[in-house]
Protein backbone atom coordinates (compact mmCIF):
# COMPACT_ATOMS: atom_id res chain seq x y z
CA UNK A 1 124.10 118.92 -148.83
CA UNK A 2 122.70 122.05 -148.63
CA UNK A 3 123.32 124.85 -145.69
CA UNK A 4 121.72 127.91 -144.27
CA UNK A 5 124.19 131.09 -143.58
CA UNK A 6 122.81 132.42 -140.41
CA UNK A 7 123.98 136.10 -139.89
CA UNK A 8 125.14 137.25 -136.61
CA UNK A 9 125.80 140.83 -137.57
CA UNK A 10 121.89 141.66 -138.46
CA UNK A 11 121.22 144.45 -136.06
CA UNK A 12 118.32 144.02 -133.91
CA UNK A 13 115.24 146.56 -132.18
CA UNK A 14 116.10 147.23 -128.20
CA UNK A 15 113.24 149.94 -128.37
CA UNK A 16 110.51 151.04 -130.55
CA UNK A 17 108.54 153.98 -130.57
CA UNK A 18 105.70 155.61 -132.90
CA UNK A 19 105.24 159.23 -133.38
CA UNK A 20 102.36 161.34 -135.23
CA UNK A 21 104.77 161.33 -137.76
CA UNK A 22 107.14 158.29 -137.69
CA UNK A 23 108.15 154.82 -136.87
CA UNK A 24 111.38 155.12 -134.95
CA UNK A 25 113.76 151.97 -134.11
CA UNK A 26 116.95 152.00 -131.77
CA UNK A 27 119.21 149.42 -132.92
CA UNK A 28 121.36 147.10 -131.33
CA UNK A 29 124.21 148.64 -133.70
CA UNK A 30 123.81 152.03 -132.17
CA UNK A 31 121.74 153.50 -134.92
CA UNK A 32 118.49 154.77 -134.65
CA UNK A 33 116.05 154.37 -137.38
CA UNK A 34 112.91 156.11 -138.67
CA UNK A 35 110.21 155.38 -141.70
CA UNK A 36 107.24 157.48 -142.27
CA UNK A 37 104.46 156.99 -140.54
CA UNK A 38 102.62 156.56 -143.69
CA UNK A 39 104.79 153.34 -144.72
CA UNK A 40 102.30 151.71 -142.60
CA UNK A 41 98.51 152.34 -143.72
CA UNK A 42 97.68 150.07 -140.50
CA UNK A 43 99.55 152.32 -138.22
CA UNK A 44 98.23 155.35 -139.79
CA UNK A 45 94.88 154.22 -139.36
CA UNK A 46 95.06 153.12 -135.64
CA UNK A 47 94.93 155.12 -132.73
CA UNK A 48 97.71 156.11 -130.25
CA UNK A 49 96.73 153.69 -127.60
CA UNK A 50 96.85 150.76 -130.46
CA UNK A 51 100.43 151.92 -131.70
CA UNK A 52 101.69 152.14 -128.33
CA UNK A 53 100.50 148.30 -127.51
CA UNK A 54 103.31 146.62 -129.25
CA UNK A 55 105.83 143.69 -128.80
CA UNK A 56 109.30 143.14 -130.16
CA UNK A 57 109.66 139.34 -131.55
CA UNK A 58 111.83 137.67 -133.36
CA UNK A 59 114.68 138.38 -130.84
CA UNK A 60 114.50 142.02 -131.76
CA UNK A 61 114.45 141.48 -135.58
CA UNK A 62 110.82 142.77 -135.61
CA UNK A 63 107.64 144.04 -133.74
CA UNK A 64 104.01 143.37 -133.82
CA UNK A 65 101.31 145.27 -133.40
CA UNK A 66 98.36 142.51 -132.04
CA UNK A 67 95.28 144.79 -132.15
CA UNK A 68 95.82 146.15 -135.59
CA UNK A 69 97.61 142.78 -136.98
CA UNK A 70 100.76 144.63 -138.54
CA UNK A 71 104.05 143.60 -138.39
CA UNK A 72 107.18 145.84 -139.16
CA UNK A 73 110.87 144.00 -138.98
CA UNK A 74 114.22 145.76 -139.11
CA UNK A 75 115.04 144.56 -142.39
CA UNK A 76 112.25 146.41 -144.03
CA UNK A 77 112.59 149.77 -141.98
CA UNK A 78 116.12 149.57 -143.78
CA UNK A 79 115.69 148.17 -147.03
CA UNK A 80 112.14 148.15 -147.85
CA UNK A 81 109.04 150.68 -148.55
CA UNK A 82 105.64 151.36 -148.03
CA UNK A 83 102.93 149.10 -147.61
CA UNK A 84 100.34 149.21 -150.01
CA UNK A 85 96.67 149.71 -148.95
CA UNK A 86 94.56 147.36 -149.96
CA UNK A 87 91.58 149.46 -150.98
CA UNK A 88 93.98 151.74 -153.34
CA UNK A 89 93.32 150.25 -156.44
CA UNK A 90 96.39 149.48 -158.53
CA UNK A 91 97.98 152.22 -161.51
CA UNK A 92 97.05 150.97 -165.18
């Protein structure tokens, strides 16, 4: 039999914002949380009004941006990095 550890502790988004320069997170932890703004080509590229229409899901553990189809989660702010664009073509 097999069995799923669910963790309790994982801290979760109360409030989101995006700056000109940054994607900020307040956690449920008390920490606040930033990435570059650049981590997210979609972001980057949208406009203010489209990074301003956004909804937490996932109980907190993410958000989503509808208009622009991008999804950021709390997890990646703190361990991951940034997105590659898909029209950058890769090193050799």
């Amino acid at each position: 039999m097999s069995t799923v550890a669910i963790e309790y502790n994982t801290p979760r988004m109360l409030a989101l914002r995006v700056t000109d320069d940054a994607i900020v997170a307040e956690l449920s932890d008390g920490r606040s949380v930033s990435v570059p703004l650049a981590w997210s080509w979609r972001l980057s590229d949208a406009t203010p009004e489209q990074r301003n229409h956004f909804e937490l899901i996932g109980s907190g553990l993410g958000a989503h941006w509808p208009e622009i189809d991008e999804d950021i989660s709390v997890a990646g702010m703190l361990h991951g990095g940034p997105a590659r664009h898909p029209h950058i073509a890769k090193a050799a």
